[in-house]
N, C-alpha and C. Protein backbone atom coordinates (compact mmCIF):
# COMPACT_ATOMS: atom_id res chain seq x y z
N UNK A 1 -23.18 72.03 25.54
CA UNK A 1 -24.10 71.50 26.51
C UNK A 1 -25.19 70.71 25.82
N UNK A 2 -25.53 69.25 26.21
CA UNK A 2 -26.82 68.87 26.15
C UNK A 2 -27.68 69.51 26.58
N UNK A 3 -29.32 69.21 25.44
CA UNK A 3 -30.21 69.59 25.82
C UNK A 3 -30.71 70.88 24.83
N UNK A 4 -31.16 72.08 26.31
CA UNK A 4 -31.28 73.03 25.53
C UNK A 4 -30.29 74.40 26.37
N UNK A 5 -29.40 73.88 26.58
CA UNK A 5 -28.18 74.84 27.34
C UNK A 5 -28.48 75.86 29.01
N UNK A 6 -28.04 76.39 28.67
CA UNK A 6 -28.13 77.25 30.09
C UNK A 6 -29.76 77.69 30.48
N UNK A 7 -30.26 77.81 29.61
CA UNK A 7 -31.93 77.86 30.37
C UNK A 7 -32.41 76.66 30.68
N UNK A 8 -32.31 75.57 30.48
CA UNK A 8 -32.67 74.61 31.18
C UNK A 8 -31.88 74.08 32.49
N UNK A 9 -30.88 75.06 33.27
CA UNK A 9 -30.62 75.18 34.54
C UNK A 9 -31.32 75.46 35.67
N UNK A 10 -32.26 76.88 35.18
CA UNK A 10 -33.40 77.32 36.29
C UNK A 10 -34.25 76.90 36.28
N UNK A 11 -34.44 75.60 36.40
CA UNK A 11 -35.57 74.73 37.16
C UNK A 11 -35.93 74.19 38.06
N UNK A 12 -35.33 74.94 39.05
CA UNK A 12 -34.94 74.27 40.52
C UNK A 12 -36.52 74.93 40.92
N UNK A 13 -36.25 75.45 42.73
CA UNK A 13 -37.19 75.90 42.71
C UNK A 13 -37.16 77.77 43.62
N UNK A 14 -36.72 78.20 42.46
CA UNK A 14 -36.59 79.75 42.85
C UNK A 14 -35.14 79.59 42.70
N UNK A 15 -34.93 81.14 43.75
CA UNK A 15 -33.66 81.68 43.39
C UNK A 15 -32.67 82.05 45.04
N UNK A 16 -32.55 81.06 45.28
CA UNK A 16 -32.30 80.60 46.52
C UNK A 16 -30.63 82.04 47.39
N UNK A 17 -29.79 82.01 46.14
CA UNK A 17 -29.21 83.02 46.61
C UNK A 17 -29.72 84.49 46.34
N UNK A 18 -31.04 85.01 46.18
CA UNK A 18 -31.61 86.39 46.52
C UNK A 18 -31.88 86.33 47.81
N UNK A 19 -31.58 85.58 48.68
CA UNK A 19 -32.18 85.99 50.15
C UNK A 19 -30.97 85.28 51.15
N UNK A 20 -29.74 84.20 50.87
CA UNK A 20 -29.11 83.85 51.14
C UNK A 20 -27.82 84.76 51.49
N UNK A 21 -27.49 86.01 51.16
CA UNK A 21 -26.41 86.55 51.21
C UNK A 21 -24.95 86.04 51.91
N UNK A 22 -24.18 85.01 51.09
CA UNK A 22 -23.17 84.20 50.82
C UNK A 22 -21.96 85.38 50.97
N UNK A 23 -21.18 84.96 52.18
CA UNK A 23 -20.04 86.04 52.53
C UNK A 23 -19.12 85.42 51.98
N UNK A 24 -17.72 86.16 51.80
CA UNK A 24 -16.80 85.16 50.75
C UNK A 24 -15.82 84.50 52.37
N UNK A 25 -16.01 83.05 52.26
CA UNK A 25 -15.28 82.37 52.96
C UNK A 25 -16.46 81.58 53.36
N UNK A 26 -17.29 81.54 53.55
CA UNK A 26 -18.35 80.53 54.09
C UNK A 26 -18.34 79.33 53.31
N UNK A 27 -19.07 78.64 53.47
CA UNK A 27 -18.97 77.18 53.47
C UNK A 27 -21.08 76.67 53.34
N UNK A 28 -21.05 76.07 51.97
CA UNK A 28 -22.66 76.14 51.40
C UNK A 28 -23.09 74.81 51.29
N UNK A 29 -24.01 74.28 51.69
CA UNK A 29 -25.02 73.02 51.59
C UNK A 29 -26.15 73.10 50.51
N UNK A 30 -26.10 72.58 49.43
CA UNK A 30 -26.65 72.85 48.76
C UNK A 30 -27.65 71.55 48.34
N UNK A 31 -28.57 71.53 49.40
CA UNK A 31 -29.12 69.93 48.66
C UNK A 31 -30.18 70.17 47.70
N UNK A 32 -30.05 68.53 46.68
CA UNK A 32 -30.53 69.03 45.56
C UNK A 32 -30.35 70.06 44.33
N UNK A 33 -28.70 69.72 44.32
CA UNK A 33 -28.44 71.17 43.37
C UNK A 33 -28.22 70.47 41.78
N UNK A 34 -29.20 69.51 41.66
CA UNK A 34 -29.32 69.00 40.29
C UNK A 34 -27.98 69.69 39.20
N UNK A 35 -28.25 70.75 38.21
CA UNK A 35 -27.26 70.62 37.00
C UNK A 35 -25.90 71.79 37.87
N UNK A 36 -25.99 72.41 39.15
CA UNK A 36 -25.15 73.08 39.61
C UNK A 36 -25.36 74.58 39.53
N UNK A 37 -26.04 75.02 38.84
CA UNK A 37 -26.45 76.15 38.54
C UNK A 37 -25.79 77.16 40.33
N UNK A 38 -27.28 76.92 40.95
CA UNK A 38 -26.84 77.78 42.28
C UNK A 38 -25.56 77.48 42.93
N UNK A 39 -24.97 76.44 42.84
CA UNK A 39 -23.95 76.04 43.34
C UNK A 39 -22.66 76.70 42.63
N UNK A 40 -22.57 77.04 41.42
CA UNK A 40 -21.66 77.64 40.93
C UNK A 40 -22.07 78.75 41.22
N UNK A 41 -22.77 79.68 41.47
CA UNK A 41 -23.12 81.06 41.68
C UNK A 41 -22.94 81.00 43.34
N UNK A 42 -22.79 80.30 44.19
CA UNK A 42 -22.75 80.56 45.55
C UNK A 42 -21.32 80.12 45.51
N UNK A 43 -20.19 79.33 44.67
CA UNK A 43 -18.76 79.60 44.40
C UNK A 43 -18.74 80.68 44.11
N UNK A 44 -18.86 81.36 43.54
CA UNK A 44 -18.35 82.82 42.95
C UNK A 44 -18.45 83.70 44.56
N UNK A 45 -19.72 83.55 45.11
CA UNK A 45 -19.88 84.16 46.28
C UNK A 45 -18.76 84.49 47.21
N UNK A 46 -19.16 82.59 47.38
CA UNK A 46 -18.49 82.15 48.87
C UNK A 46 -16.39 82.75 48.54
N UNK A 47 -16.36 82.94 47.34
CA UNK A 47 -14.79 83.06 47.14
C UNK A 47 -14.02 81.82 47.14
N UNK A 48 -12.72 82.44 47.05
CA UNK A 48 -11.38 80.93 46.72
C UNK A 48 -11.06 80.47 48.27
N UNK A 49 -11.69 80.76 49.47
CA UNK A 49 -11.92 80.69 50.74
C UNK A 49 -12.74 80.38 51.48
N UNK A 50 -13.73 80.17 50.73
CA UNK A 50 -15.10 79.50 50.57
C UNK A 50 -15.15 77.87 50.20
N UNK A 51 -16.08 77.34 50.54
CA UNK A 51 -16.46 76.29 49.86
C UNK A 51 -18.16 75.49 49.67
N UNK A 52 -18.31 74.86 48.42
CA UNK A 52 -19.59 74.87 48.12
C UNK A 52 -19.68 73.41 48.20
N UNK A 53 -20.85 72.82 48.81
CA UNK A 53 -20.90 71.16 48.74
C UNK A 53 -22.28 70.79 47.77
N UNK A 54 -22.35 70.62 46.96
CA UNK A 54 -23.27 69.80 46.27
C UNK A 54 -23.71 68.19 46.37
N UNK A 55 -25.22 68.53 46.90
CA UNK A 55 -25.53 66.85 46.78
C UNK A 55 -26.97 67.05 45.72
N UNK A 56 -26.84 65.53 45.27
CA UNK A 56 -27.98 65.54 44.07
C UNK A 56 -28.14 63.73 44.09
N UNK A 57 -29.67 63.62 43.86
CA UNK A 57 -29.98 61.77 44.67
C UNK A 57 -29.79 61.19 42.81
N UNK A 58 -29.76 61.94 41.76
CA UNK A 58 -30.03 61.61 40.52
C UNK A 58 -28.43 61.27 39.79
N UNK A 59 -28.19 60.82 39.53
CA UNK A 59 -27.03 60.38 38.95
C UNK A 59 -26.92 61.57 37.33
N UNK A 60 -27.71 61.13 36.79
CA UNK A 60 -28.03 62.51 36.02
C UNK A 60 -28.03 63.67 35.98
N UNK A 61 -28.26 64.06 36.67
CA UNK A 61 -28.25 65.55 37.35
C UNK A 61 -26.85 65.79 37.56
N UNK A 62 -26.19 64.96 38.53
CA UNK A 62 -24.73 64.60 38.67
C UNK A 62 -23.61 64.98 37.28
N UNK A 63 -24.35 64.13 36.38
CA UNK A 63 -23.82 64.10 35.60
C UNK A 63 -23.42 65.86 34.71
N UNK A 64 -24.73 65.97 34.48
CA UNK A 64 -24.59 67.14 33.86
C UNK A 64 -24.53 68.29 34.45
N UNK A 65 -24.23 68.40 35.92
CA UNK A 65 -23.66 68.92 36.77
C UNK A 65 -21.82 69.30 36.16
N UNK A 66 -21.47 68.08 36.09
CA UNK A 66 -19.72 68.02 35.83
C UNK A 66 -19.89 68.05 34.34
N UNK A 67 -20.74 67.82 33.56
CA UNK A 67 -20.81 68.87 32.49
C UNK A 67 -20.47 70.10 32.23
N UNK A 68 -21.88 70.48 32.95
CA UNK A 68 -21.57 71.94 33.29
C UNK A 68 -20.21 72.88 33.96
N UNK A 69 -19.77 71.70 35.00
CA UNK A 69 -18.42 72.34 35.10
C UNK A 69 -17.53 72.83 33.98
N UNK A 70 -17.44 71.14 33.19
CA UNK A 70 -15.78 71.02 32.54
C UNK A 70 -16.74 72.38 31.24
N UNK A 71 -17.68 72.72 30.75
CA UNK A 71 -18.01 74.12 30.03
C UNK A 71 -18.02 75.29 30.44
N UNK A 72 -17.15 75.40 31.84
CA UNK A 72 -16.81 76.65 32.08
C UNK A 72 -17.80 77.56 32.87
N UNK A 73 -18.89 76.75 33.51
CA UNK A 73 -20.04 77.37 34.30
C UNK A 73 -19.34 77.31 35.49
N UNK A 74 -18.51 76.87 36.29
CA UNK A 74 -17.73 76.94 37.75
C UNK A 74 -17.57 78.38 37.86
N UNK A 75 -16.74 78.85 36.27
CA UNK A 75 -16.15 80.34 36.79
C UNK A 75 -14.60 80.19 37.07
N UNK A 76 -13.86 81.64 37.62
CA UNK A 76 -12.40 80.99 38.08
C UNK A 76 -12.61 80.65 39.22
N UNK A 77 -13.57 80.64 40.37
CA UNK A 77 -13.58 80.27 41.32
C UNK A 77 -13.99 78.67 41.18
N UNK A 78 -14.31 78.20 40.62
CA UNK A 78 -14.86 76.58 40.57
C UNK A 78 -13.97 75.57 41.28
N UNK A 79 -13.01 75.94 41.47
CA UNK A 79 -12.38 74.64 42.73
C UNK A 79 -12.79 74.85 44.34
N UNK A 80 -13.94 75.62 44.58
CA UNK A 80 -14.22 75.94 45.52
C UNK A 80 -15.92 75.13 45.34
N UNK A 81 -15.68 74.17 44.43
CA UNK A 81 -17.14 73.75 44.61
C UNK A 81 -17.25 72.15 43.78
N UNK A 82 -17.67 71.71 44.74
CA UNK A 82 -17.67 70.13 44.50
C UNK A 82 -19.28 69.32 44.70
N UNK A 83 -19.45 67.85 43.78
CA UNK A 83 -21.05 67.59 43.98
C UNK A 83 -20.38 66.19 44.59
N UNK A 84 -21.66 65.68 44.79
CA UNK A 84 -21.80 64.57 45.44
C UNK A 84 -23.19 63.72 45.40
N UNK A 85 -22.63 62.30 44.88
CA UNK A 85 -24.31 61.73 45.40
C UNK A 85 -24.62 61.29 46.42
N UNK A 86 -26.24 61.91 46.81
CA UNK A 86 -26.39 61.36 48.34
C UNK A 86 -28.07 61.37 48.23
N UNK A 87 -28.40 61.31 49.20
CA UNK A 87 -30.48 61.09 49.54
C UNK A 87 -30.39 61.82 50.72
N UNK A 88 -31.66 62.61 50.92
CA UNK A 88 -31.91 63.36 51.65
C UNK A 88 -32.47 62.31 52.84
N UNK A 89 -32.80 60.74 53.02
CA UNK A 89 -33.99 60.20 53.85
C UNK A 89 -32.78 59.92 54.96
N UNK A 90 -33.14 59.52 56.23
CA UNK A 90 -32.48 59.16 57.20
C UNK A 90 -32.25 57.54 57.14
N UNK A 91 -30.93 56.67 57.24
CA UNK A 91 -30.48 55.51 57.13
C UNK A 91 -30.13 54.81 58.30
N UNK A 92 -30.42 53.99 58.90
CA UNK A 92 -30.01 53.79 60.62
C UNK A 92 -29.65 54.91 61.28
N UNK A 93 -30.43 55.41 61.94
CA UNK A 93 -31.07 56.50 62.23
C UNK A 93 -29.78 57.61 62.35
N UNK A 94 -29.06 57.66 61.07
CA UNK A 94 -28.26 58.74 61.35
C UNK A 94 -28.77 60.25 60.30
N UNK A 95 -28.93 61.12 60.80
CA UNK A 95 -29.40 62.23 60.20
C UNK A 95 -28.66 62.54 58.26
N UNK A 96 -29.87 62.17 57.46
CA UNK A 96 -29.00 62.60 56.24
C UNK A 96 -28.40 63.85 56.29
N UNK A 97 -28.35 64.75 56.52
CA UNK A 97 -27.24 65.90 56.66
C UNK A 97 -25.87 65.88 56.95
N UNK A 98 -26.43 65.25 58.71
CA UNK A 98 -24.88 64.71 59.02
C UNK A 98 -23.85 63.86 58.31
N UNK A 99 -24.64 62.47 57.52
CA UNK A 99 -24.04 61.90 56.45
C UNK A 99 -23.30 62.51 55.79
N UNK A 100 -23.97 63.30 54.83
CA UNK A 100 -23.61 64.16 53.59
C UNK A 100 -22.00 64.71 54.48
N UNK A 101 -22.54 65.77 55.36
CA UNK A 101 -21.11 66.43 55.71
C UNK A 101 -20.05 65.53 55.92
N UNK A 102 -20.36 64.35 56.70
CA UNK A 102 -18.93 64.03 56.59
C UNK A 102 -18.19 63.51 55.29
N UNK A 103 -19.04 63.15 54.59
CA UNK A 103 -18.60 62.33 53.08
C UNK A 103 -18.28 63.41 52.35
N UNK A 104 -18.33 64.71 52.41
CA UNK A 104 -17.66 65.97 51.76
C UNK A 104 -16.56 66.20 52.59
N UNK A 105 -16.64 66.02 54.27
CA UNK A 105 -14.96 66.17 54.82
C UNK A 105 -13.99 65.39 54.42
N UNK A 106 -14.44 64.19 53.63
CA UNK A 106 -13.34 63.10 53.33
C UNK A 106 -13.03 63.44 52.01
N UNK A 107 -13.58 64.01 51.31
CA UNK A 107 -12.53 64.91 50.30
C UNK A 107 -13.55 63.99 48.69
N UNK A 108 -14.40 63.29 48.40
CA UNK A 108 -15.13 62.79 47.50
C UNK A 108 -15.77 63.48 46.27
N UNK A 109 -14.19 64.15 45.91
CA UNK A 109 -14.90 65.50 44.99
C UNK A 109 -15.43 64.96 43.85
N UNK A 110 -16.49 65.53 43.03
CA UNK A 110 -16.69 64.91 41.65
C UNK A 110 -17.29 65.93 40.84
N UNK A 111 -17.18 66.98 41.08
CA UNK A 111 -17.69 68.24 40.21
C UNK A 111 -17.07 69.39 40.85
């Protein structure tokens, strides 16, 4: 890993799955999940029945996101979790959320 490895993951802001309780098969929105950190830990959750969507506005983040994958931070569950770049702001007035979801239903995996 670039950098300074796995502690420079928790820099988000908190610890979002202590209060989230992720059933295995659900399905996770994770905006802003910069290097993947929670996002691979809410794969493990959600199970091989599950699925995790990652969006991140930084290309960087992105990046070392699928870093972090191909080093084995996914887990064996990691095909249950994919990133994506996107922006949280609204674009002709369609809700960024709604965006995001459908551009993860069309299958735009990259982490």
């Amino acid at each position: 890993m670039a950098g300074g490895g796995v502690s420079d993951l928790g820099l988000g802001c908190g610890n979002p799955l202590s209060f989230a309780a992720i059933a295995p098969g659900e399905t996770v929105l994770d905006l802003g999940s910069g290097a993947g950190f929670d996002a691979f830990l809410a794969g493990r959750a959600a199970g091989p029945a599950g699925k995790v969507i990652g969006v991140d506005m930084a290309p960087e983040m992105l990046a070392k996101a699928e870093e972090n994958a191909q080093a084995g931070l996914k887990g064996s569950q990691g095909d249950n979790v994919a990133s994506f770049y996107g922006s949280f702001c609204a674009k002709n007035g369609e809700d960024a959320l709604i965006r995001g979801y459908k551009h993860a239903q069309v299958g735009h995996k990259h982490a």
